[in-house]
PDB file of N, CA and C in Angstrom:
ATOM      1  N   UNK A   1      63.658 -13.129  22.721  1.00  0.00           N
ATOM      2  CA  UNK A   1      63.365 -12.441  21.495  1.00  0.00           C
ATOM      3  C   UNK A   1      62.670 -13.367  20.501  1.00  0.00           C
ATOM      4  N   UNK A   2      62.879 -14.667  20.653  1.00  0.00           N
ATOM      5  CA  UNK A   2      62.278 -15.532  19.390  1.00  0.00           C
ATOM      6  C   UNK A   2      61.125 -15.906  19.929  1.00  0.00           C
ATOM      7  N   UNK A   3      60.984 -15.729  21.229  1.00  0.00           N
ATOM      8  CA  UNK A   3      59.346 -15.907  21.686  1.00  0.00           C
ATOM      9  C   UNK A   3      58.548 -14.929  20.983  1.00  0.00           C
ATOM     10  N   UNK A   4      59.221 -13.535  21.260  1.00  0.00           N
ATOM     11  CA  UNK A   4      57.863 -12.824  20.975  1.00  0.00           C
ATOM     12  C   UNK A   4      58.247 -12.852  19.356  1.00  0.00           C
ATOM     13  N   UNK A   5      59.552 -12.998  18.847  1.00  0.00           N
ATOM     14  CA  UNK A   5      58.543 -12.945  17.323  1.00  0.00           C
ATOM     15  C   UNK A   5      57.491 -14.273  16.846  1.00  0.00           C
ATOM     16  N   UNK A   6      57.811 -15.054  17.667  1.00  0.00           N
ATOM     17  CA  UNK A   6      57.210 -16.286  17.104  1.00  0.00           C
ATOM     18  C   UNK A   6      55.797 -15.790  17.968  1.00  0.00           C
ATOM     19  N   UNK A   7      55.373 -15.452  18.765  1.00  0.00           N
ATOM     20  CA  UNK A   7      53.970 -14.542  19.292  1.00  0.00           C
ATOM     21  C   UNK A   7      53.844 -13.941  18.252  1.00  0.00           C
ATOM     22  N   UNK A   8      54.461 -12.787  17.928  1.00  0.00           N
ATOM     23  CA  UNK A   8      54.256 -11.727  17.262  1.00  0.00           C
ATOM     24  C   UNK A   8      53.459 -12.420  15.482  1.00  0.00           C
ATOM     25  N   UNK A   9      54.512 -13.454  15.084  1.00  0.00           N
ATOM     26  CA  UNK A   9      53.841 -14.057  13.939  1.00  0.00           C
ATOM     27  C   UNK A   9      52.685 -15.086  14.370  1.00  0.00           C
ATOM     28  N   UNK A  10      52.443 -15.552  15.304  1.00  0.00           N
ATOM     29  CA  UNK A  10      51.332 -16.446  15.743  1.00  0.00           C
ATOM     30  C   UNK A  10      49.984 -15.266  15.575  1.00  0.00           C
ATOM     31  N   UNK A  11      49.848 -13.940  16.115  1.00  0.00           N
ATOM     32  CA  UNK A  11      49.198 -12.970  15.931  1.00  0.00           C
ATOM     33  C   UNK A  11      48.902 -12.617  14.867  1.00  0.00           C
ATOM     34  N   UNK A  12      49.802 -12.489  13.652  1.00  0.00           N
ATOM     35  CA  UNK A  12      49.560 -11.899  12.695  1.00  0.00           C
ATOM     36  C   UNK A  12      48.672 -12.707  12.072  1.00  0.00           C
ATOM     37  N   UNK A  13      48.974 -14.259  12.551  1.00  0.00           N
ATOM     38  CA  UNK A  13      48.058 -15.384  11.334  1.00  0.00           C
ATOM     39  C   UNK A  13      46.881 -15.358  11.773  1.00  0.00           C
ATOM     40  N   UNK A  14      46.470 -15.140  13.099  1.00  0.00           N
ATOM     41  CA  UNK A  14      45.429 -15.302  14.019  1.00  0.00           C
ATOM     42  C   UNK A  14      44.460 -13.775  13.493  1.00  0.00           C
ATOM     43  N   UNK A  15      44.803 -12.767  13.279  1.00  0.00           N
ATOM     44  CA  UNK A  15      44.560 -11.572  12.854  1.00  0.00           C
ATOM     45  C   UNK A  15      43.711 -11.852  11.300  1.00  0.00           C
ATOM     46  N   UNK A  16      45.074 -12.525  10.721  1.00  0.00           N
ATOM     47  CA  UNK A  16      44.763 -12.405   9.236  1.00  0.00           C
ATOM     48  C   UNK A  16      43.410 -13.422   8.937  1.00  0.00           C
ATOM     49  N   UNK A  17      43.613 -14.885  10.245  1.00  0.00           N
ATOM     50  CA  UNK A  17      42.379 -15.496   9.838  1.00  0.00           C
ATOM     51  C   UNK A  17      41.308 -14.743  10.075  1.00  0.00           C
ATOM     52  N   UNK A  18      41.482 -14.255  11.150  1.00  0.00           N
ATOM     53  CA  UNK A  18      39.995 -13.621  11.584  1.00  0.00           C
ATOM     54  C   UNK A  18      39.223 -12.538  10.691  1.00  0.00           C
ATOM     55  N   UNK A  19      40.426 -12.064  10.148  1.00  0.00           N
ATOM     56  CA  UNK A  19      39.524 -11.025   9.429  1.00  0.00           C
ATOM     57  C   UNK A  19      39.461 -11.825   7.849  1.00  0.00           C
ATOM     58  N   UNK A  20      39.949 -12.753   7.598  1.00  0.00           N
ATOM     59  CA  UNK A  20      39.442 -13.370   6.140  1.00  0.00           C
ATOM     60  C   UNK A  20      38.056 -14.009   6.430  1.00  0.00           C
ATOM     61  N   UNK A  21      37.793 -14.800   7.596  1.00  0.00           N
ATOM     62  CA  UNK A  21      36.482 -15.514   7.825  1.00  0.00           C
ATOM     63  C   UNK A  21      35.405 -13.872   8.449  1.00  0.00           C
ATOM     64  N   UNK A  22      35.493 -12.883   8.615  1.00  0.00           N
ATOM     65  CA  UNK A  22      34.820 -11.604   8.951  1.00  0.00           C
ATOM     66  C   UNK A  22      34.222 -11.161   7.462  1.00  0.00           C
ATOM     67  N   UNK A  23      35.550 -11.046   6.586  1.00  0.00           N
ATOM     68  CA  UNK A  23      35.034 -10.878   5.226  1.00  0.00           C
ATOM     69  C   UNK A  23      33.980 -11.693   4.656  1.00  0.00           C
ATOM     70  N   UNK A  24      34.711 -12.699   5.028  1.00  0.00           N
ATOM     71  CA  UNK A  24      33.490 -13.920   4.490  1.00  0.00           C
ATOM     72  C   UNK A  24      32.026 -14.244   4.847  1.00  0.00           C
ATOM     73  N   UNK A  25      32.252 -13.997   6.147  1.00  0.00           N
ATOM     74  CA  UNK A  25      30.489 -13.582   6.852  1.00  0.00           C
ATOM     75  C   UNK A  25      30.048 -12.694   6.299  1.00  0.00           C
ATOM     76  N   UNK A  26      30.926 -11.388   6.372  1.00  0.00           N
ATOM     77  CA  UNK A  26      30.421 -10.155   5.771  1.00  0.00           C
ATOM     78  C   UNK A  26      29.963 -10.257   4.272  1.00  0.00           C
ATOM     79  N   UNK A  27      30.679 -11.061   3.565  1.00  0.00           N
ATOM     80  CA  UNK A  27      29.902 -11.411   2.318  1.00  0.00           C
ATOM     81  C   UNK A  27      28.795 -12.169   2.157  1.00  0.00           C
ATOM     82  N   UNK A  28      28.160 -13.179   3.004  1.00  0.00           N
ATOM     83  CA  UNK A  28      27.673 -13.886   3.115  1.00  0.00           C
ATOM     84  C   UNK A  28      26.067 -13.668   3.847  1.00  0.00           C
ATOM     85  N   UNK A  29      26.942 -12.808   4.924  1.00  0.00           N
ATOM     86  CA  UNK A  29      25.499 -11.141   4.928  1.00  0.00           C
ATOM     87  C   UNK A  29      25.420 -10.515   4.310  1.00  0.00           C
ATOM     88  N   UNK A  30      25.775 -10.173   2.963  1.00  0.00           N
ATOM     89  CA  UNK A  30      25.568  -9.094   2.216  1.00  0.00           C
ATOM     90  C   UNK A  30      24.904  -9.688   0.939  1.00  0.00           C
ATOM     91  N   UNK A  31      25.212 -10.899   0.901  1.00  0.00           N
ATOM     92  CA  UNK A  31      24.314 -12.043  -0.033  1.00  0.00           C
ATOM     93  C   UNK A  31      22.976 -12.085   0.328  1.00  0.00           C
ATOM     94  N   UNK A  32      23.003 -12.533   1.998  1.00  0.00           N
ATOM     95  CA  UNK A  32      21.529 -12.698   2.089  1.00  0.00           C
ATOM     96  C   UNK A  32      20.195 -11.542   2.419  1.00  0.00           C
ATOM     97  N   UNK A  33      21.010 -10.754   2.790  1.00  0.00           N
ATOM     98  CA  UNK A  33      20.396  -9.680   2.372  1.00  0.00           C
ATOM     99  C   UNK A  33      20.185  -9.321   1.010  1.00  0.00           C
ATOM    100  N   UNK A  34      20.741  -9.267   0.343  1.00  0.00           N
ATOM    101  CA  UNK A  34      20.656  -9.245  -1.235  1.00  0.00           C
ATOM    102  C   UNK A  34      19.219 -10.068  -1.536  1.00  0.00           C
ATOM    103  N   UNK A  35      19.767 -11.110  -1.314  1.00  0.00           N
ATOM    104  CA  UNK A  35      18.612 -12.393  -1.352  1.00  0.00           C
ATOM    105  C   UNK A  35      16.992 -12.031  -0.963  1.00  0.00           C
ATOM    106  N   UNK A  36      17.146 -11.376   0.173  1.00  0.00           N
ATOM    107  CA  UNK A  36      16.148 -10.891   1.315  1.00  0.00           C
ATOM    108  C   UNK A  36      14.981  -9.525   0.497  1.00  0.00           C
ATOM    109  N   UNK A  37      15.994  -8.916  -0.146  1.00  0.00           N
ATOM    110  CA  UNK A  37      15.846  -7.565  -0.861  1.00  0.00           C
ATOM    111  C   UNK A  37      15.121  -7.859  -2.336  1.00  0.00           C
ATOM    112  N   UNK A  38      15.457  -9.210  -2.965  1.00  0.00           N
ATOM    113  CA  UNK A  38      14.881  -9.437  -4.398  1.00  0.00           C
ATOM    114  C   UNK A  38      13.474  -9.948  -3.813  1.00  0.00           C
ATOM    115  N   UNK A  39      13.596 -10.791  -2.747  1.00  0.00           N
ATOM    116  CA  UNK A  39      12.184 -11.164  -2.168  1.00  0.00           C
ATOM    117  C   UNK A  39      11.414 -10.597  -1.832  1.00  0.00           C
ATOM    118  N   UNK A  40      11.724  -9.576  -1.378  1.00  0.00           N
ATOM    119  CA  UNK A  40      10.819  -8.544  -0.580  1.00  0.00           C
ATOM    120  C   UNK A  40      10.598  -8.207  -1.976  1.00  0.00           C
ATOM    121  N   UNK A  41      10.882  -7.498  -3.406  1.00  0.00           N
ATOM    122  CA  UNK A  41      10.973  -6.994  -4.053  1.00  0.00           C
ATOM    123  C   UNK A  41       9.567  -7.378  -4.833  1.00  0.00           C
ATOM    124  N   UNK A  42      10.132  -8.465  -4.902  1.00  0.00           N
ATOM    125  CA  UNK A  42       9.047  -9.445  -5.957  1.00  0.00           C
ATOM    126  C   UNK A  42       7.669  -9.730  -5.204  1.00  0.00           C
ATOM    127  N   UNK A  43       7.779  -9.805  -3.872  1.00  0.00           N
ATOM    128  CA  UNK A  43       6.560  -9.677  -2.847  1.00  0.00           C
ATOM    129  C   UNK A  43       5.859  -8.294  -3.065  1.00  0.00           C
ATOM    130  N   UNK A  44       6.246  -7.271  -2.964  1.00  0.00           N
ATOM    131  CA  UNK A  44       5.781  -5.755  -3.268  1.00  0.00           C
ATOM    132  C   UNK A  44       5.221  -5.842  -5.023  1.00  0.00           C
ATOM    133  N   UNK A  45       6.080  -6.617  -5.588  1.00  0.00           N
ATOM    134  CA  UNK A  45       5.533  -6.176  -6.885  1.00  0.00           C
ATOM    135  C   UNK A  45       3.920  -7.333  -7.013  1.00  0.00           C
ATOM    136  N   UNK A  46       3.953  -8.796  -6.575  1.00  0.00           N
ATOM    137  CA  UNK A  46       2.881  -9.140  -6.760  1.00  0.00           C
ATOM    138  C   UNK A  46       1.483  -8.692  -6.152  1.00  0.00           C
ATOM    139  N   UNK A  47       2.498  -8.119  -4.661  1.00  0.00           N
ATOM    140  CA  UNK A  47       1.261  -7.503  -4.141  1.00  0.00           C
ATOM    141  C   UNK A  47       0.494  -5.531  -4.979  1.00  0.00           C
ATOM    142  N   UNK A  48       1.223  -5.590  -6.242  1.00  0.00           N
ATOM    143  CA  UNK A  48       0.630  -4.249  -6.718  1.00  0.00           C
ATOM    144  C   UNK A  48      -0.081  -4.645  -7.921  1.00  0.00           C
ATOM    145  N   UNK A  49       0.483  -5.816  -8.365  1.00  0.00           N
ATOM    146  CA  UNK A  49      -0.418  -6.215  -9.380  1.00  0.00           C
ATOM    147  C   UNK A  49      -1.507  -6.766  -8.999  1.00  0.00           C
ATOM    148  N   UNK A  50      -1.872  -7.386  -7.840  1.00  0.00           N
ATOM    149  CA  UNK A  50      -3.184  -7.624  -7.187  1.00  0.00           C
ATOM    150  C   UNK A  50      -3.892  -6.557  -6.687  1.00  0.00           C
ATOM    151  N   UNK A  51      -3.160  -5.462  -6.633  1.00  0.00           N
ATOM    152  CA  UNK A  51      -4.078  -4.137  -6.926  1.00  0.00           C
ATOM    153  C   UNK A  51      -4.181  -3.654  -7.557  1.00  0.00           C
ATOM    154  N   UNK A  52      -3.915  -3.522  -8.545  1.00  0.00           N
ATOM    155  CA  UNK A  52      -3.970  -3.497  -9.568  1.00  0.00           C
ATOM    156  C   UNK A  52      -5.477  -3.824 -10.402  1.00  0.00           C
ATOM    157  N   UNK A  53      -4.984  -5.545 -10.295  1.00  0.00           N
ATOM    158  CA  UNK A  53      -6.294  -6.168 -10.762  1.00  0.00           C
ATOM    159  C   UNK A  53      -7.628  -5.875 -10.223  1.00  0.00           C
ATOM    160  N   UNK A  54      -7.437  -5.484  -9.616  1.00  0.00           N
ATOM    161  CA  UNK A  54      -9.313  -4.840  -8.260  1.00  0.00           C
ATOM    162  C   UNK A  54      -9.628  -3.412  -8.843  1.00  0.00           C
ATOM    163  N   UNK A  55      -8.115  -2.860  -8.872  1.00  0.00           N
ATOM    164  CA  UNK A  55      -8.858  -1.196  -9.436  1.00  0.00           C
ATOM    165  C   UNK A  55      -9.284  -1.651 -11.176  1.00  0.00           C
ATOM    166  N   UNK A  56      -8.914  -2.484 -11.784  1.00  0.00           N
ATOM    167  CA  UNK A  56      -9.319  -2.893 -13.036  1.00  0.00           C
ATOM    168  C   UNK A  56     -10.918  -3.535 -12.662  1.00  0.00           C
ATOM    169  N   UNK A  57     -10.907  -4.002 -11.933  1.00  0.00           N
ATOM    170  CA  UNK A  57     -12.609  -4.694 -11.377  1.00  0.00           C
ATOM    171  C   UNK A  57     -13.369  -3.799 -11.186  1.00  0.00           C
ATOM    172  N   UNK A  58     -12.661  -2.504 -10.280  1.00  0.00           N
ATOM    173  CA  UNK A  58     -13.731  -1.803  -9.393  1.00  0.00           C
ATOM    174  C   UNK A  58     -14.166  -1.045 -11.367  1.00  0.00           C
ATOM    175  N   UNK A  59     -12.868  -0.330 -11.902  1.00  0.00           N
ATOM    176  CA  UNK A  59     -12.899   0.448 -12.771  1.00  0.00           C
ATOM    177  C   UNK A  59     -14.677   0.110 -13.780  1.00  0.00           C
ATOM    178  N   UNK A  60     -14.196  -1.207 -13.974  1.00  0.00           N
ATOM    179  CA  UNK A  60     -15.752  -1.984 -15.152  1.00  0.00           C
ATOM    180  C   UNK A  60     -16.747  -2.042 -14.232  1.00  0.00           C
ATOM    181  N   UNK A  61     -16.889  -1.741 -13.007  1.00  0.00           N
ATOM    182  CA  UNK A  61     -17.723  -1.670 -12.137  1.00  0.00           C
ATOM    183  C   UNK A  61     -18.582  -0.314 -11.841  1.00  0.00           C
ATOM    184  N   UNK A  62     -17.668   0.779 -12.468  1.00  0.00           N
ATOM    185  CA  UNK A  62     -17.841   1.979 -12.509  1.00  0.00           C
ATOM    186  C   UNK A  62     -18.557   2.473 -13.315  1.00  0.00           C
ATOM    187  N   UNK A  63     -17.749   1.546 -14.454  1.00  0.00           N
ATOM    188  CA  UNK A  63     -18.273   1.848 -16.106  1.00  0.00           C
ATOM    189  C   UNK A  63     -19.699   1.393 -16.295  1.00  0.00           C
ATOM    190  N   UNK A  64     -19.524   0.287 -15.811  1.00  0.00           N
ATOM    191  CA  UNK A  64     -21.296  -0.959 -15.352  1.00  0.00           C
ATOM    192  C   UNK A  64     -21.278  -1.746 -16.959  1.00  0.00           C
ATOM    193  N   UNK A  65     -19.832  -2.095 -16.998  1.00  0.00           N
ATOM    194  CA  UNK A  65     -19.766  -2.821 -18.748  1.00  0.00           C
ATOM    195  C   UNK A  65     -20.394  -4.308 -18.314  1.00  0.00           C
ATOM    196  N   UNK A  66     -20.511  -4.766 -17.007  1.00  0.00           N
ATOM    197  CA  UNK A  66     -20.393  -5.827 -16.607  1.00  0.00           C
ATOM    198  C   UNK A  66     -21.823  -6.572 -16.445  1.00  0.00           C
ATOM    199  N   UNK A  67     -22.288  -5.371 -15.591  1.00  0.00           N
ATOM    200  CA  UNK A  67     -23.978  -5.318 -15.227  1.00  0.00           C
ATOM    201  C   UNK A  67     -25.178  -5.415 -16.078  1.00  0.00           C
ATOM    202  N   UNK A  68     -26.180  -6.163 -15.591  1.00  0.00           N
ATOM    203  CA  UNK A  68     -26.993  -5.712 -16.386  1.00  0.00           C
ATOM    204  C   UNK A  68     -28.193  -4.999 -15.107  1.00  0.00           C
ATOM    205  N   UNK A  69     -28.678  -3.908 -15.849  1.00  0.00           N
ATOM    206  CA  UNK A  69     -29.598  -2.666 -14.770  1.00  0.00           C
ATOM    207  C   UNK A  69     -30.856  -2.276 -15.374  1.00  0.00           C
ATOM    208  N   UNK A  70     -31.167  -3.447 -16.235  1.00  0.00           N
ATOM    209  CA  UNK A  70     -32.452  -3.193 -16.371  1.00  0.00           C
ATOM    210  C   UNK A  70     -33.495  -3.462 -15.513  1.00  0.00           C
ATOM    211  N   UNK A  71     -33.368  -4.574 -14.885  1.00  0.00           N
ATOM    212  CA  UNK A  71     -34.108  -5.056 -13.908  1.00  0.00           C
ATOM    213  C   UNK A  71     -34.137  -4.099 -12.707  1.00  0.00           C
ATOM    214  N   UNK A  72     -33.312  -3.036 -12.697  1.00  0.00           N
ATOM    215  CA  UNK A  72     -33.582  -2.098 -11.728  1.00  0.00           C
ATOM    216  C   UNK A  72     -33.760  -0.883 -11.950  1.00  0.00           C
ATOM    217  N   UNK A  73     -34.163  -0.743 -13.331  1.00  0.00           N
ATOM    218  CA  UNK A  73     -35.037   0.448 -13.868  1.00  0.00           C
ATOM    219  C   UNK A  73     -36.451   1.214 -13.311  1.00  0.00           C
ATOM    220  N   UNK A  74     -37.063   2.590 -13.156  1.00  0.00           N
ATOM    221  CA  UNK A  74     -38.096   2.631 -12.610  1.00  0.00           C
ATOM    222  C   UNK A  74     -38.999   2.893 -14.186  1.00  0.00           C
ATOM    223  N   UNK A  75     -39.930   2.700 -13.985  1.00  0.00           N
ATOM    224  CA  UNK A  75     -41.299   2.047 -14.334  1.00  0.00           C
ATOM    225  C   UNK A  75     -41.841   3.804 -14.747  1.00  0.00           C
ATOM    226  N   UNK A  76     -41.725   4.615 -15.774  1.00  0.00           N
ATOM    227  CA  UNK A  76     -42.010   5.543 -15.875  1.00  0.00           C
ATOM    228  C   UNK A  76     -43.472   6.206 -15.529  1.00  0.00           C
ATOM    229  N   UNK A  77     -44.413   5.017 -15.681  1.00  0.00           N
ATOM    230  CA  UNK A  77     -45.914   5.042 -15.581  1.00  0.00           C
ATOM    231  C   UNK A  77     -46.305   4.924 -14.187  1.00  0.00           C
ATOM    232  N   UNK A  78     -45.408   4.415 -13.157  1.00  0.00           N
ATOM    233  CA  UNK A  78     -45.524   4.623 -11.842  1.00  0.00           C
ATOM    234  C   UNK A  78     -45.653   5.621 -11.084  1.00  0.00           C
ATOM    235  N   UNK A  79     -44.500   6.547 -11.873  1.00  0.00           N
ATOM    236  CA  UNK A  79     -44.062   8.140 -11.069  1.00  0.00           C
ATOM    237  C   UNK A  79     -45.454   9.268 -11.496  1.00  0.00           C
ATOM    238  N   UNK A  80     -46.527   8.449 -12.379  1.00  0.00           N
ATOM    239  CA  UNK A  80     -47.342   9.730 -12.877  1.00  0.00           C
ATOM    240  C   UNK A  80     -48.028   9.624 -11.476  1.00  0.00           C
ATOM    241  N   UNK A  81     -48.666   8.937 -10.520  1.00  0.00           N
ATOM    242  CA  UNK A  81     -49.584   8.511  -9.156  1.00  0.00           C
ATOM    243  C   UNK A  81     -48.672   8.956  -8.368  1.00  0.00           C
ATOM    244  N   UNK A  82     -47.730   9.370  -8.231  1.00  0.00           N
ATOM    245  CA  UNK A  82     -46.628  10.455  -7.178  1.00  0.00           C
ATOM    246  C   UNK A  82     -46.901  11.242  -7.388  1.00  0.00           C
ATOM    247  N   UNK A  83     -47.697  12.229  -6.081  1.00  0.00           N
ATOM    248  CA  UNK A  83     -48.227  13.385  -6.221  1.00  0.00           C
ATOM    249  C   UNK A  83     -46.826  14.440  -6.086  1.00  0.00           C
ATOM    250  N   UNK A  84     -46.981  15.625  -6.680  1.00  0.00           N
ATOM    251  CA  UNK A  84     -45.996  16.824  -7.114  1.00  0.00           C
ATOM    252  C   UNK A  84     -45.452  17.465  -5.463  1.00  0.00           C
ATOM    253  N   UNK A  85     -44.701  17.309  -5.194  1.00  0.00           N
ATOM    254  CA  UNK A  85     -44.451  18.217  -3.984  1.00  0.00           C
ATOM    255  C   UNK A  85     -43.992  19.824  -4.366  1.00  0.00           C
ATOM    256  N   UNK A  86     -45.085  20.709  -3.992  1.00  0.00           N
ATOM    257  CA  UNK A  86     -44.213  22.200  -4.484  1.00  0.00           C
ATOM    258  C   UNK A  86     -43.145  22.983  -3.600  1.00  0.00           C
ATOM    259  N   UNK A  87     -42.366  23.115  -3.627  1.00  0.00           N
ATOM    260  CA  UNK A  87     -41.423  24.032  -2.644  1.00  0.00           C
ATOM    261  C   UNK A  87     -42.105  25.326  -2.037  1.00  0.00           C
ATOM    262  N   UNK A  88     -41.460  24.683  -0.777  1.00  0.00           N
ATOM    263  CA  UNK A  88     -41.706  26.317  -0.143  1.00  0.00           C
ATOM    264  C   UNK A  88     -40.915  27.175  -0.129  1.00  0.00           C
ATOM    265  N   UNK A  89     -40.848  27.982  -0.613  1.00  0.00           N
ATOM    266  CA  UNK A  89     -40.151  29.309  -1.398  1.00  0.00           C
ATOM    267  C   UNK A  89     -40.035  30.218   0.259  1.00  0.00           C
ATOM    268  N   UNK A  90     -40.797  30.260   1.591  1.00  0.00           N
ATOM    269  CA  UNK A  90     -40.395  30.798   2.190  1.00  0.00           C
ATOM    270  C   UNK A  90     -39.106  30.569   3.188  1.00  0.00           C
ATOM    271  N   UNK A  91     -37.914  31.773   3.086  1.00  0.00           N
ATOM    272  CA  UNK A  91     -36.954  31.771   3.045  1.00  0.00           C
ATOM    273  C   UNK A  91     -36.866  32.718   4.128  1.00  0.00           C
ATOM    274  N   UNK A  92     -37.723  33.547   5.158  1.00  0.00           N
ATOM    275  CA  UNK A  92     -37.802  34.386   6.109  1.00  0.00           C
ATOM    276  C   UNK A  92     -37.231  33.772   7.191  1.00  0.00           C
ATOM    277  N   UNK A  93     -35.845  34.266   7.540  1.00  0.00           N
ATOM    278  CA  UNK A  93     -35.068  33.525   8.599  1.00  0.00           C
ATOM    279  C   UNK A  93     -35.037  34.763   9.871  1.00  0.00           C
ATOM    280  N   UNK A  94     -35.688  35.663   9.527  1.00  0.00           N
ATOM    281  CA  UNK A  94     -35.125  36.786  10.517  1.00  0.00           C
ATOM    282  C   UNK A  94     -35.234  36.581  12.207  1.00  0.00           C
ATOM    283  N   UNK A  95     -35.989  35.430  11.950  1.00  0.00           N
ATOM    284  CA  UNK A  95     -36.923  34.774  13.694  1.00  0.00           C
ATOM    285  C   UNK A  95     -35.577  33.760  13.920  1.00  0.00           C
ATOM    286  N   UNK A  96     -34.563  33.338  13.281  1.00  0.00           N
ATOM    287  CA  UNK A  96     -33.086  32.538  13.379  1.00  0.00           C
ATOM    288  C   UNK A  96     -32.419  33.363  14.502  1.00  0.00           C
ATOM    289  N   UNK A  97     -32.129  34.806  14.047  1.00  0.00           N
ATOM    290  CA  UNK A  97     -31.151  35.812  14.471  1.00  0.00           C
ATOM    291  C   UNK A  97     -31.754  36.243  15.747  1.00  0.00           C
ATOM    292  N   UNK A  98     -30.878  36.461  16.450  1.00  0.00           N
ATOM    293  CA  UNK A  98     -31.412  36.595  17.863  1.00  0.00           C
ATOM    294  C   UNK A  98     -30.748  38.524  17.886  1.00  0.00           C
ATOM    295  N   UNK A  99     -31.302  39.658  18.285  1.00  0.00           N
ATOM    296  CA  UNK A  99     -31.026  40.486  18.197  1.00  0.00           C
ATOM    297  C   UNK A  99     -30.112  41.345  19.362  1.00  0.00           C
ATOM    298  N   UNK A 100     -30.176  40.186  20.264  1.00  0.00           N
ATOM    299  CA  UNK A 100     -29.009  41.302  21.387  1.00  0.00           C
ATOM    300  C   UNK A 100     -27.850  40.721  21.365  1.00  0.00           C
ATOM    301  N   UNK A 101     -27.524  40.202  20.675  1.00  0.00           N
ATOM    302  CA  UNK A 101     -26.296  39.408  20.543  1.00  0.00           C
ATOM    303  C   UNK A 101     -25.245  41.257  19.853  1.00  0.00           C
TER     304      UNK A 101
END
């Protein structure tokens, strides 16, 4: 009988360590994950402010606050020696439609 209680309490300590050092991992994973989670966090956020900054680039790029476009202006006195092209207004498609359909 004093075997197994002295088993029986050898178990309980063996129990109780195991699950105090389980907790303790378990906290210790739950830290570094924590840890893992502010990093990732702060990684996502620099990577939006660097997009950020580009749609602010592309944006003045849009605007053309940046540019200068004179140098790629056309020459108004050029376009008078471009002869007029007139439209052809004919619009007779009936030769398109095929009739035994």
């Amino acid at each position: 009988m004093k075997s197994f209680l002295l088993l029986s309490l050898l178990s309980v300590a063996i129990f109780a360590e195991n699950n105090t050092s389980h907790t303790s991992s378990v906290e210790v994973n739950s830290s570094k994950m924590l840890m893992h989670k502010k990093a990732l966090e702060a990684k996502q956020v620099k990577e939006q402010m660097a997009r950020e900054a580009q749609y602010a680039k592309t944006q003045s790029f849009a605007q053309g606050d940046d540019y200068d476009l004179k140098s790629v202006e056309v020459n108004q006195k050029s376009l008078d020696n471009i002869p007029t092209i007139e439209p052809d207004y004919d619009f007779d498609m009936t030769d398109v439609y095929r009739d035994d359909i």
